[in-house]
N, C-alpha and C. Protein backbone atom coordinates (compact mmCIF):
# COMPACT_ATOMS: atom_id res chain seq x y z
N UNK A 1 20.31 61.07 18.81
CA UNK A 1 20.29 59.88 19.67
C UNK A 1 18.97 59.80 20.43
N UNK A 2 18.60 58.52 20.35
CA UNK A 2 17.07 58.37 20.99
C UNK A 2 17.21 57.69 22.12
N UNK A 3 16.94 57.77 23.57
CA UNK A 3 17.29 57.25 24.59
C UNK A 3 15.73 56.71 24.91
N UNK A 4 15.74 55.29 25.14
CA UNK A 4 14.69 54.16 25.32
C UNK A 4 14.74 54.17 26.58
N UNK A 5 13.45 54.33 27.53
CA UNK A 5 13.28 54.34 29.29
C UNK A 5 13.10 52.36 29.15
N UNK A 6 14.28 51.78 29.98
CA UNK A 6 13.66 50.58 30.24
C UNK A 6 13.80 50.35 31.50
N UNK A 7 12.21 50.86 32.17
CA UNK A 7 11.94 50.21 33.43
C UNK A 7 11.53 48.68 33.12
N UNK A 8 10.90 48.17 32.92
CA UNK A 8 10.63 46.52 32.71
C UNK A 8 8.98 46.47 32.03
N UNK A 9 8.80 47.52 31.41
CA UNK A 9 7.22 47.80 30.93
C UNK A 9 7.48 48.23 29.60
N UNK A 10 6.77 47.47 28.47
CA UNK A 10 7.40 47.49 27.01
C UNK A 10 7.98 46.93 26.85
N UNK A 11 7.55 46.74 25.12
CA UNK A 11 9.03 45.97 24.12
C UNK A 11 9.79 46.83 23.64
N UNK A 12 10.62 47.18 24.22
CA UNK A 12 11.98 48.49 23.91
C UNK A 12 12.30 47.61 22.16
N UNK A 13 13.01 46.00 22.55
CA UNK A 13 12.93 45.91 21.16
C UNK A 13 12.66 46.17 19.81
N UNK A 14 11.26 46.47 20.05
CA UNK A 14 10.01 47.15 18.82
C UNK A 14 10.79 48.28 18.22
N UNK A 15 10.67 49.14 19.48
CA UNK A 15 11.56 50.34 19.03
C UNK A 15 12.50 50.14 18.54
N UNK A 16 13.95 49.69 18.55
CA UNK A 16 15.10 49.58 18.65
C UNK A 16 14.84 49.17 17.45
N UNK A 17 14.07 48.10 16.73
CA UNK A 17 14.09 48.20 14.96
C UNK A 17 14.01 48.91 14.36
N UNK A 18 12.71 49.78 15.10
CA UNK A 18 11.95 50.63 14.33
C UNK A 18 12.96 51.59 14.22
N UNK A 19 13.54 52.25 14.81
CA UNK A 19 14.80 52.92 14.55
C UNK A 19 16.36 52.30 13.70
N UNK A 20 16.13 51.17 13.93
CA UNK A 20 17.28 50.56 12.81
C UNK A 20 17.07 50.85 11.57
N UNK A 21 15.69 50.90 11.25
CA UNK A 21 15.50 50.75 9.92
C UNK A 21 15.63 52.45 9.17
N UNK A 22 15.20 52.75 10.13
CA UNK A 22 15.96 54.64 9.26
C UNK A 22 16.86 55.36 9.92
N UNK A 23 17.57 54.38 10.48
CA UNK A 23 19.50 54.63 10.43
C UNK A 23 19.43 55.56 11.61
N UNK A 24 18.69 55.88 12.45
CA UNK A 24 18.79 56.56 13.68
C UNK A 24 19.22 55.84 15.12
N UNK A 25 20.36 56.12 15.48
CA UNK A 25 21.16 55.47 16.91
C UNK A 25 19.94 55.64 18.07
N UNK A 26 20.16 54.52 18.59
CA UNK A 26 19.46 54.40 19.71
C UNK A 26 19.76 54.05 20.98
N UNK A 27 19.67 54.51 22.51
CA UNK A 27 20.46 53.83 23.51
C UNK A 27 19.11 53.33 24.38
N UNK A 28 19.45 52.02 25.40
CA UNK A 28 18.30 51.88 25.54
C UNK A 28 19.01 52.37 27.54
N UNK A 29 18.37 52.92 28.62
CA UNK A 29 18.50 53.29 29.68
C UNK A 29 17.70 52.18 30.69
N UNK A 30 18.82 51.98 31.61
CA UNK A 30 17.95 51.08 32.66
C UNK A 30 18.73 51.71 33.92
N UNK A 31 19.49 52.79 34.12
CA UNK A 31 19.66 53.24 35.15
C UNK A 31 19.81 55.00 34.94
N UNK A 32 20.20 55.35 36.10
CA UNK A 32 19.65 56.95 36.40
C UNK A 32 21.32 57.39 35.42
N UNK A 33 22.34 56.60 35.18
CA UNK A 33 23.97 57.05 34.67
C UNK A 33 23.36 56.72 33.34
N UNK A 34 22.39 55.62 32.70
CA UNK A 34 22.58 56.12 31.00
C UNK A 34 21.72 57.52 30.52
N UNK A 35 21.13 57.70 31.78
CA UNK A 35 20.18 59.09 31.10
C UNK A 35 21.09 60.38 31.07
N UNK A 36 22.31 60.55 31.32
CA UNK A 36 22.56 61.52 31.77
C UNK A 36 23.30 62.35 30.36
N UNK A 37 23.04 61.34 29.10
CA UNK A 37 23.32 61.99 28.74
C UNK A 37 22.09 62.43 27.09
N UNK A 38 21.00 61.88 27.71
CA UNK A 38 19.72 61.82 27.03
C UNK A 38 19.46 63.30 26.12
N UNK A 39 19.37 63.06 24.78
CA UNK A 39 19.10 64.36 23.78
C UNK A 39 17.34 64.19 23.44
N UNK A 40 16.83 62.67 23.67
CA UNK A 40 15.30 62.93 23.47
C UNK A 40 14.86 61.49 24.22
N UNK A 41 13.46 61.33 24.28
CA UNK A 41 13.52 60.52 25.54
C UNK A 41 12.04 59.06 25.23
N UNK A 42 11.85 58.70 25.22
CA UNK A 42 10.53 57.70 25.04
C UNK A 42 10.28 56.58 25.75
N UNK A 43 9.34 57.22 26.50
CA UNK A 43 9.07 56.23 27.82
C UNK A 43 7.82 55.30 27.12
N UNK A 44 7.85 54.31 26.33
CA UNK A 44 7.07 53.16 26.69
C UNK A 44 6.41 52.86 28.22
N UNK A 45 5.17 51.77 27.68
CA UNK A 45 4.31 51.31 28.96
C UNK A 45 2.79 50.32 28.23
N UNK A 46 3.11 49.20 28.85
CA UNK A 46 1.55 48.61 28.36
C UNK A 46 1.49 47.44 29.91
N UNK A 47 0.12 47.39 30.19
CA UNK A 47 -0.25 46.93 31.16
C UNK A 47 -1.01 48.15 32.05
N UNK A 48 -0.94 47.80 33.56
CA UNK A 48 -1.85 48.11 34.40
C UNK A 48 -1.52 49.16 35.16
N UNK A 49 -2.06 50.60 34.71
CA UNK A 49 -1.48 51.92 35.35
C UNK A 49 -0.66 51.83 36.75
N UNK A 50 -0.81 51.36 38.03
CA UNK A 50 -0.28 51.57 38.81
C UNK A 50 1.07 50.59 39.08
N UNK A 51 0.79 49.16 38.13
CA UNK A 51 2.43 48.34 38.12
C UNK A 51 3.04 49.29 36.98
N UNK A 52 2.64 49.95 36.24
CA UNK A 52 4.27 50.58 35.60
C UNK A 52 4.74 52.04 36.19
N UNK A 53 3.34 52.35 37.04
CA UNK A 53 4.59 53.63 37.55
C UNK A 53 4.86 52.93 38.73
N UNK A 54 4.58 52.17 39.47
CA UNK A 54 5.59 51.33 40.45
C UNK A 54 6.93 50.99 40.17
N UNK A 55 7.05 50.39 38.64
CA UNK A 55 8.31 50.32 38.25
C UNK A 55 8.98 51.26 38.01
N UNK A 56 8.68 52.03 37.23
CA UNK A 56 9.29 53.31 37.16
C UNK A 56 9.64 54.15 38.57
N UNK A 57 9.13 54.02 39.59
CA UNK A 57 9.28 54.65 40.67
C UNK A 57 10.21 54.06 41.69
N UNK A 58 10.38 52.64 41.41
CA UNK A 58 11.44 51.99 42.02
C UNK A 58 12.92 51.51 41.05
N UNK A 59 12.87 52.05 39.82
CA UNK A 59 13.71 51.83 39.04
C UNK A 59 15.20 52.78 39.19
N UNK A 60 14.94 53.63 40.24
CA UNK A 60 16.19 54.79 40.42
C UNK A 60 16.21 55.89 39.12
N UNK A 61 15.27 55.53 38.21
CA UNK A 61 15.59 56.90 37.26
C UNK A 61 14.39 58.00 37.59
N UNK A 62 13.62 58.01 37.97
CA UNK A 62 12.61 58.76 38.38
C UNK A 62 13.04 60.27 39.02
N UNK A 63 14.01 60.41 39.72
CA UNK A 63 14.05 61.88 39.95
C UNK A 63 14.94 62.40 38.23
N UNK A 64 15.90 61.65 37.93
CA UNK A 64 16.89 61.98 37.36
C UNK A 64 15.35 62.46 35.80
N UNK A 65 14.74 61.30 35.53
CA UNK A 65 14.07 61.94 34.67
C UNK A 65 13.18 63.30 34.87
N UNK A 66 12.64 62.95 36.06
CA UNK A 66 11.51 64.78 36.51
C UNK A 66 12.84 65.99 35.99
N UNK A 67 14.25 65.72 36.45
CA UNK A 67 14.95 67.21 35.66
C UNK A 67 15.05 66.89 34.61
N UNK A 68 15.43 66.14 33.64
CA UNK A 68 15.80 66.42 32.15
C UNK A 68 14.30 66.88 31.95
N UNK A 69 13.25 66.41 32.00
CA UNK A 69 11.70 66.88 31.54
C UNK A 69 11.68 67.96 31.94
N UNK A 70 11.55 68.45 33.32
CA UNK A 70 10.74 69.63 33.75
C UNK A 70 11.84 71.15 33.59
N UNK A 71 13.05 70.47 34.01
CA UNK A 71 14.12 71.37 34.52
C UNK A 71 14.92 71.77 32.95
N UNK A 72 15.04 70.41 32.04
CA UNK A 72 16.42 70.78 31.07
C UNK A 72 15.28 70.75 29.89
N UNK A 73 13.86 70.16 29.99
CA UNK A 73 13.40 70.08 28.89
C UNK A 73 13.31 69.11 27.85
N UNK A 74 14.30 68.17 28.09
CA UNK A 74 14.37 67.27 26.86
C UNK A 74 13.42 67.12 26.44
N UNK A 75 13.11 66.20 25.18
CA UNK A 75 12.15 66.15 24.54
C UNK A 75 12.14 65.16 24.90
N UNK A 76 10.58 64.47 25.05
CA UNK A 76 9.90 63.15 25.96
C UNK A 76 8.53 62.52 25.54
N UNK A 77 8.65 61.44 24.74
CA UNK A 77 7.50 60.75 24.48
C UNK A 77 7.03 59.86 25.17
N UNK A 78 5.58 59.89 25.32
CA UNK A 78 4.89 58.69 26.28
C UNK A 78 3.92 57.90 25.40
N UNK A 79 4.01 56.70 25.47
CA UNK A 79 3.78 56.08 24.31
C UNK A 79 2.67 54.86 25.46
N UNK A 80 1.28 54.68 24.80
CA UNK A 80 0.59 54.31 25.27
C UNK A 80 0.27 54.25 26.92
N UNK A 81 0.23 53.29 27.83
CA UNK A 81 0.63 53.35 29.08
C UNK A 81 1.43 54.71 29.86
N UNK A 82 2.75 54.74 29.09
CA UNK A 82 3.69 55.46 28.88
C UNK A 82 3.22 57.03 29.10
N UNK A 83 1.95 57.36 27.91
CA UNK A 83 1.39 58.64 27.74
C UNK A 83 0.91 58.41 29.15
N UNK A 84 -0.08 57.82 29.45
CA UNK A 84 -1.05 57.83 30.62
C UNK A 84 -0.22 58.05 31.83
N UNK A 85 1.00 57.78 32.00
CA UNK A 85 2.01 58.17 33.06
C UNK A 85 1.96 59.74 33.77
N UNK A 86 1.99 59.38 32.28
CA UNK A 86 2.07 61.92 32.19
C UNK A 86 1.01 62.57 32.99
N UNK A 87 -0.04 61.99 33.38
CA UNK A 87 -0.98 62.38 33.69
C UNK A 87 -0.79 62.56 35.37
N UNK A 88 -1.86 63.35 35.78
CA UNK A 88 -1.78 63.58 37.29
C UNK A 88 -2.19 61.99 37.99
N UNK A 89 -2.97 61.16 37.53
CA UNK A 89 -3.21 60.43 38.07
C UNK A 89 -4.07 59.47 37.40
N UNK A 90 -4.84 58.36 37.75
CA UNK A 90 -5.49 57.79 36.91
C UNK A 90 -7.14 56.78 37.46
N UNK A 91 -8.35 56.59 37.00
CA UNK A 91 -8.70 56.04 37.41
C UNK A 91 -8.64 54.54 37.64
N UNK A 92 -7.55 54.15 36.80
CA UNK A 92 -7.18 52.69 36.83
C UNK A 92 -6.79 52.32 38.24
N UNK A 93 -6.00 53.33 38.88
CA UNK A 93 -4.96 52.72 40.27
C UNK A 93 -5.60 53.78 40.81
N UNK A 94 -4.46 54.09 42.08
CA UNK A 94 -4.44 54.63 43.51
C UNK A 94 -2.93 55.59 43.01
N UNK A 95 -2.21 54.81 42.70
CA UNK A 95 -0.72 56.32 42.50
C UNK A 95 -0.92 57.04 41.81
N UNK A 96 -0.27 57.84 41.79
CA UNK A 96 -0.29 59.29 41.35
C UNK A 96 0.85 59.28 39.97
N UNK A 97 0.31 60.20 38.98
CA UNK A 97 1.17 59.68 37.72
C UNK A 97 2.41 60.81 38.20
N UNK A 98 3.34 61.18 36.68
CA UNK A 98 4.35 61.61 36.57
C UNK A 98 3.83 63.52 36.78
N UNK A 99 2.59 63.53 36.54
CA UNK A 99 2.38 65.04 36.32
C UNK A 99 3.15 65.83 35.44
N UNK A 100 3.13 65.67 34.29
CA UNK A 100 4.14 65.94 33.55
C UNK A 100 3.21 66.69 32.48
N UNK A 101 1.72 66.89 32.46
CA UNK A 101 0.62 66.94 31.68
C UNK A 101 -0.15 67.38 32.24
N UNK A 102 -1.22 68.12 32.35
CA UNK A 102 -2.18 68.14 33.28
C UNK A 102 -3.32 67.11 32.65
N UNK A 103 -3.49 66.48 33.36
CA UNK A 103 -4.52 65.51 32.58
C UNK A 103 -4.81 64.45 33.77
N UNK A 104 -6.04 63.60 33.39
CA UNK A 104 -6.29 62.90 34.15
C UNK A 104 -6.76 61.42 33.29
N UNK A 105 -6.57 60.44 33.73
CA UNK A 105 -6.78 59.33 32.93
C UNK A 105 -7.97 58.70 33.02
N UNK A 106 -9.15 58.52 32.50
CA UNK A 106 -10.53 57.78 32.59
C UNK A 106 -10.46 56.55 31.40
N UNK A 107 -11.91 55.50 32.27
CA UNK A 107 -12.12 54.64 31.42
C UNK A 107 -13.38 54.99 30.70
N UNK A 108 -12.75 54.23 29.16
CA UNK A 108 -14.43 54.53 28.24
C UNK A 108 -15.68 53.94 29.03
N UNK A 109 -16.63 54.72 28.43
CA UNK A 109 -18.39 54.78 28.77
C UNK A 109 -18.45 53.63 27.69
N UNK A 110 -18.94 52.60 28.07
CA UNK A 110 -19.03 51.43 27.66
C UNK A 110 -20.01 51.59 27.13
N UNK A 111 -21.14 52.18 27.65
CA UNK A 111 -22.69 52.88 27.07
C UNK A 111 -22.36 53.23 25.99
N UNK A 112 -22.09 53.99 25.38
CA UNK A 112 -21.73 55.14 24.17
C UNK A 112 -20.89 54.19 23.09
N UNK A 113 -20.39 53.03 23.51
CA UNK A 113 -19.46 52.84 22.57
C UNK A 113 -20.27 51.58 21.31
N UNK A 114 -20.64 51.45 20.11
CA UNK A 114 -21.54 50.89 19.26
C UNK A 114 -21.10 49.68 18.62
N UNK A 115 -19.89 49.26 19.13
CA UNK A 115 -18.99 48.10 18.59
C UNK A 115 -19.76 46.79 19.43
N UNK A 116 -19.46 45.50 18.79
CA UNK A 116 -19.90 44.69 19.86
C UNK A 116 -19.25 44.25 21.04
N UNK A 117 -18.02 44.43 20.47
CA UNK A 117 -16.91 44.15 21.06
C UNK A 117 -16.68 45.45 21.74
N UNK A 118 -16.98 46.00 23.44
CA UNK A 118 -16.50 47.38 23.53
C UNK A 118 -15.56 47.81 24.03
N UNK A 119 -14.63 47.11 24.92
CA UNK A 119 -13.79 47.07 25.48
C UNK A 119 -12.40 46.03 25.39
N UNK A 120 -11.06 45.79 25.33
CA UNK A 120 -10.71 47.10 25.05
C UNK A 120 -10.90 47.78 24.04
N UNK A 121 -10.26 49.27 23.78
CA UNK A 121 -10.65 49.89 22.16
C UNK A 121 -9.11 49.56 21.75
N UNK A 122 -9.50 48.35 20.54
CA UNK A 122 -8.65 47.38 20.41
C UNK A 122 -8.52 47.26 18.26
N UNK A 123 -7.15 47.74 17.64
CA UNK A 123 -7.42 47.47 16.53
C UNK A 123 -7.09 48.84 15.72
N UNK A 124 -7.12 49.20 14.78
CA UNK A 124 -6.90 50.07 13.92
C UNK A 124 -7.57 51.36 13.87
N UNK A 125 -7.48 52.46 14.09
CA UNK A 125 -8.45 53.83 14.04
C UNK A 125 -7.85 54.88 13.35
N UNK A 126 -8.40 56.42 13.09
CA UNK A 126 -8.06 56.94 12.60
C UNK A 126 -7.43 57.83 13.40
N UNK A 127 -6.42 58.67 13.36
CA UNK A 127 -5.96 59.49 14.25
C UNK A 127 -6.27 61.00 13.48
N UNK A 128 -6.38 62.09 13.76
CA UNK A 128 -6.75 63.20 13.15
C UNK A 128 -6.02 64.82 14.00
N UNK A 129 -4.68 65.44 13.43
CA UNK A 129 -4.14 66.08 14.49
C UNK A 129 -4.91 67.20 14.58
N UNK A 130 -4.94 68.12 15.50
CA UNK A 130 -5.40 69.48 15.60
C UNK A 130 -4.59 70.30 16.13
N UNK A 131 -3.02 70.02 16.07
CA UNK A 131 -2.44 71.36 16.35
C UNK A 131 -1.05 70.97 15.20
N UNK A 132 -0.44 71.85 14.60
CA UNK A 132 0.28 71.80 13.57
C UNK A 132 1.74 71.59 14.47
N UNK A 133 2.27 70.37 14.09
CA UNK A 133 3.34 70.30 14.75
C UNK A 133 3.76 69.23 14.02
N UNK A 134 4.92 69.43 14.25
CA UNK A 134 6.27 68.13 13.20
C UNK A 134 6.09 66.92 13.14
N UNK A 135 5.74 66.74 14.28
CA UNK A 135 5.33 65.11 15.05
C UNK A 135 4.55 64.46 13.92
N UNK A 136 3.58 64.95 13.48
CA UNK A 136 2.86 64.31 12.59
C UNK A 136 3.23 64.84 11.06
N UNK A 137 4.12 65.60 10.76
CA UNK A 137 4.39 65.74 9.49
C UNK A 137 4.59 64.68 8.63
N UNK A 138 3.88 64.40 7.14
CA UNK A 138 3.47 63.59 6.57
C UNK A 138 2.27 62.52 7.04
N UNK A 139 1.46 62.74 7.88
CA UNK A 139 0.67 62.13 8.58
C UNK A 139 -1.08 62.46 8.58
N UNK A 140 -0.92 63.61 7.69
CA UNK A 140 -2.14 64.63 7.87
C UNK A 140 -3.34 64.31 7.51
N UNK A 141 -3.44 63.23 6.81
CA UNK A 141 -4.86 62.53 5.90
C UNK A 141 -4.02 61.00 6.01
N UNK A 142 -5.76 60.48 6.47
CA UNK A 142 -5.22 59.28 5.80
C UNK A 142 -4.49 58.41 6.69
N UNK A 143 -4.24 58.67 7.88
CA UNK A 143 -3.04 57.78 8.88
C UNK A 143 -3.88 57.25 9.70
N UNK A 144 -3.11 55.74 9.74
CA UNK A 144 -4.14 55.39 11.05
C UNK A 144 -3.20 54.68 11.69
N UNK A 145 -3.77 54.10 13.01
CA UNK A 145 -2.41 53.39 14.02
C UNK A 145 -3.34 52.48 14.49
N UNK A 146 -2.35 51.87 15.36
CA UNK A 146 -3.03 50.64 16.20
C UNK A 146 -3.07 50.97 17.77
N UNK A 147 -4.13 50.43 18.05
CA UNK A 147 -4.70 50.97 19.36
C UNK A 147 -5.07 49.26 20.28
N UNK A 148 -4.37 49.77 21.76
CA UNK A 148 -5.34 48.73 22.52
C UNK A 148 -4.85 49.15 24.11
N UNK A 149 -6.35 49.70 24.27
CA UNK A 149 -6.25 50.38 25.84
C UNK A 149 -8.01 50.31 26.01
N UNK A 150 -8.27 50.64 27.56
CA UNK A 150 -9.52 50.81 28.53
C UNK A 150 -9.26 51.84 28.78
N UNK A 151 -8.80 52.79 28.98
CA UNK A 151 -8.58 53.83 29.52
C UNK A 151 -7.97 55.02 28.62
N UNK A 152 -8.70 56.36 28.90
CA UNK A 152 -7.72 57.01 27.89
C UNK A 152 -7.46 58.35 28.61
N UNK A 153 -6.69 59.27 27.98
CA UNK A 153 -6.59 60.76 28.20
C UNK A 153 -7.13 61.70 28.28
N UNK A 154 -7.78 62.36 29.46
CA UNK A 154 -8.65 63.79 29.48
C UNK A 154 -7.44 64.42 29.67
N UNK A 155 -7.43 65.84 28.97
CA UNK A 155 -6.47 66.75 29.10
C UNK A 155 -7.07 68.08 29.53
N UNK A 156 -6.73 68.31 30.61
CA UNK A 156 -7.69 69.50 31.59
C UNK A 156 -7.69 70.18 30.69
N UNK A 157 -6.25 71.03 30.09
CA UNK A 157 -6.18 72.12 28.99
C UNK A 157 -6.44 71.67 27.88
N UNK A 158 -7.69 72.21 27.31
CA UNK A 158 -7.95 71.38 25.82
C UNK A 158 -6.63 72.03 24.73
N UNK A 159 -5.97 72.96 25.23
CA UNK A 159 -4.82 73.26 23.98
C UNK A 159 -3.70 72.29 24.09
N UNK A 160 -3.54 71.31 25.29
CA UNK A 160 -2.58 70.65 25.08
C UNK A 160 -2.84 69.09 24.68
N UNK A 161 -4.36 69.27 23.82
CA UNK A 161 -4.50 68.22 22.84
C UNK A 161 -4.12 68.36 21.19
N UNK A 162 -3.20 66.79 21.22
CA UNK A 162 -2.56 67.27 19.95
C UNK A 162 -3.22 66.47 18.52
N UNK A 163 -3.84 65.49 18.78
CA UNK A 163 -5.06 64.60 18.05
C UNK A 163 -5.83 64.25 18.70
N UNK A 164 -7.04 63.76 17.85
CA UNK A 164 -7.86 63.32 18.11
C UNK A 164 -8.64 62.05 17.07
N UNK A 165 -9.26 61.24 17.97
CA UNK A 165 -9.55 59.68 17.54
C UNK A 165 -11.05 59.57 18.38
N UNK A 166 -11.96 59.02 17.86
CA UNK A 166 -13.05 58.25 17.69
C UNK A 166 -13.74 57.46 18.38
N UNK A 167 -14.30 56.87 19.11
CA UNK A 167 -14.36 55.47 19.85
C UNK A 167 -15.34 56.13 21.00
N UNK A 168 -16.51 55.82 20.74
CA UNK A 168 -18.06 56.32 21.38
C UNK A 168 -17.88 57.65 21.51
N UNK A 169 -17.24 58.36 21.17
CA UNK A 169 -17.17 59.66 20.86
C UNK A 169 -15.46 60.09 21.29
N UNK A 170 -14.96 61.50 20.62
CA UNK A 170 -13.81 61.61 20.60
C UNK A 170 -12.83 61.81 21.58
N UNK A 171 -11.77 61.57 21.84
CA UNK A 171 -10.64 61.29 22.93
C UNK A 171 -9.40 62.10 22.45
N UNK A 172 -8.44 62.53 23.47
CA UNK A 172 -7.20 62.71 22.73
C UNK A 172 -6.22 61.59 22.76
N UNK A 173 -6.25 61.27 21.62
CA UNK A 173 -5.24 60.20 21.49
C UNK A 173 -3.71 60.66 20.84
N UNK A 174 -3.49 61.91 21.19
CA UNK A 174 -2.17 62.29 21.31
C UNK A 174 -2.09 63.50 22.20
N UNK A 175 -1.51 64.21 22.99
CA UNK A 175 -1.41 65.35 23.44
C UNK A 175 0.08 65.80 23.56
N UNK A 176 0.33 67.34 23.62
CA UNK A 176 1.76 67.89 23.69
C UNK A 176 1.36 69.49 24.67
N UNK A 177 2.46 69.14 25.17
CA UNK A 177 2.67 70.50 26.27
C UNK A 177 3.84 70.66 26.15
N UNK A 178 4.87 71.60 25.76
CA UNK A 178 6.07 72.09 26.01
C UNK A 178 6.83 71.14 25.06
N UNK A 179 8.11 70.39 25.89
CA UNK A 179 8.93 69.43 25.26
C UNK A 179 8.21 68.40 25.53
N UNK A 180 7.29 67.90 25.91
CA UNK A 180 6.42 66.80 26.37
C UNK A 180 5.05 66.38 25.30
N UNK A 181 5.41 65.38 24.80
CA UNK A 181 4.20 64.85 23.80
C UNK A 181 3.80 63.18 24.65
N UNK A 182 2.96 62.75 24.12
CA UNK A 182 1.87 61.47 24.25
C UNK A 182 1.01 60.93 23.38
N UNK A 183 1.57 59.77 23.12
CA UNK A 183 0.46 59.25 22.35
C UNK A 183 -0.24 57.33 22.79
N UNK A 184 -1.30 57.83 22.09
CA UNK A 184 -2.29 56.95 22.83
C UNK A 184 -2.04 55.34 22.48
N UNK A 185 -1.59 55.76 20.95
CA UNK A 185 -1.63 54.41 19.89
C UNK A 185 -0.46 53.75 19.72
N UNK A 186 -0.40 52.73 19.16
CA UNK A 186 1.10 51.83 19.40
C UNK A 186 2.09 52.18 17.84
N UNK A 187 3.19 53.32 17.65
CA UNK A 187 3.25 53.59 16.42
C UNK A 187 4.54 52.22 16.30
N UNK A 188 5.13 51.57 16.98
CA UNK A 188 6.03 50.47 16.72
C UNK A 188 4.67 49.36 16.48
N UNK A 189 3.81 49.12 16.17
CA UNK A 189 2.89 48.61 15.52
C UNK A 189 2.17 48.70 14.66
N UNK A 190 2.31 50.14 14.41
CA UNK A 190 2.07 50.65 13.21
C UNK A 190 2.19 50.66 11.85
N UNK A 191 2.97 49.74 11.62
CA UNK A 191 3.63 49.46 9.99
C UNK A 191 4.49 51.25 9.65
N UNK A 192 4.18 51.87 8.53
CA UNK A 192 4.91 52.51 8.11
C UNK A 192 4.71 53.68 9.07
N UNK A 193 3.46 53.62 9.23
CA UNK A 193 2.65 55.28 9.75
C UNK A 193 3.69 55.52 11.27
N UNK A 194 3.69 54.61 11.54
CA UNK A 194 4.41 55.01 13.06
C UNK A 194 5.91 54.75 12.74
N UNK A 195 6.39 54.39 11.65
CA UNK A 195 7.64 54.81 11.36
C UNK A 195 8.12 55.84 11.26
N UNK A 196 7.17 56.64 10.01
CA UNK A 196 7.18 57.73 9.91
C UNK A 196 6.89 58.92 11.17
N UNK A 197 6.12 58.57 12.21
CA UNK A 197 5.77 59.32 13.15
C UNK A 197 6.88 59.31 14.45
N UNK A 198 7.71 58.15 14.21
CA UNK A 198 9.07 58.00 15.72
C UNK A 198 9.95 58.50 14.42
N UNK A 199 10.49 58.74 13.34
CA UNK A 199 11.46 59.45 12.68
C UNK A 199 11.44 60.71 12.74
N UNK A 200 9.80 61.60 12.64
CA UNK A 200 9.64 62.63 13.29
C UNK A 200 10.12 63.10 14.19
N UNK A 201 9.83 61.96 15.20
CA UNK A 201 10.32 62.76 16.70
C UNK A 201 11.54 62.62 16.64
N UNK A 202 12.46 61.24 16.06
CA UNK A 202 14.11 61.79 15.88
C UNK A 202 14.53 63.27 15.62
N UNK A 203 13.38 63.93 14.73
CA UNK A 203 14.12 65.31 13.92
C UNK A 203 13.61 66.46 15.03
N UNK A 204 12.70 66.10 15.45
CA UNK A 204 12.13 67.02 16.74
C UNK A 204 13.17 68.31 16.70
């Protein structure tokens, strides 16, 4: 069972196909009583770092999630925005993220980047993992996702980067610590590749 965070940030929808289509149950959570009984977890987020952890912080699930993560472990994806949550904090806003990661969130060097178009990093890239883990099984060559963010992931501990992607030079556009993964790119936009990559995390 895949339990969907719906503070009011994301198309939970997206998901909720994307899981129809390879027969995996899904619940979607909008209060602190549907989490309680959460086996894996995927916090969506797109928009402006400090309105979605506002929502999230006034949504009443916020302590209830810090124990299943920190305390019980569940397994917990942060999915664009979502990932950037995880982080201690961000240069986009003033709040303070979920800390769930050690990481800190920056915007690209607009300098460095050779596109004409440089901002956002917007469109199709390659993703490339560097630590062997399930998540990306069948994914290993050859995968790419869709991307559209200003801002991305420094991960203090470079071991708790789990790919890496491109864009005026390289970023982690996935990271994992413990039961806690992140990713940068939109895999419910993804066509197959991010099918294959949220069926993964079903089998987690």
């Amino acid at each position: 069972m895949i339990t969907l965070i719906d503070y009011g940030v994301g198309n939970i929808n997206a998901f909720v196909n994307v899981y129809k289509r390879v027969d995996v149950p899904v619940k979607i959570a909008k209060t602190k009583e549907d989490l309680l009984d959460a086996q894996k977890l995927i916090l969506p987020g797109v928009g402006h770092f400090d309105h979605a952890m506002s929502q999230l912080n006034n949504s009443g699930m916020r302590d209830t999630l810090d124990e299943l993560v920190l305390e019980k472990k569940i397994p917990v994806i942060g999915i664009c925005v979502g990932m950037q949550m995880m982080a201690n904090n961000s240069d986009e806003g003033t709040l303070e993220g979920l800390k769930w990661i050690n990481a800190t969130v920056k915007k690209f060097d607009e300098s460095k980047i050779k596109q004409v178009t440089r901002l956002p990093h917007m469109g199709w890239n390659d993703v490339k993992p560097v630590k062997d883990l399930d998540l990306f099984k069948g994914l290993e060559r050859d995968a790419i996702f869709y991307f559209l963010h200003t801002y991305y992931f420094e991960c203090n501990n470079s071991e708790d980067i789990m790919a890496i992607t491109d864009y005026g030079g390289e970023f982690a556009s996935a990271a994992h610590h413990e039961n806690k993964y992140g990713i940068q790119f939109h895999p419910e936009k993804s066509h197959s590749y991010g099918e294959i990559l949220l069926h993964n995390f079903a089998k987690l």
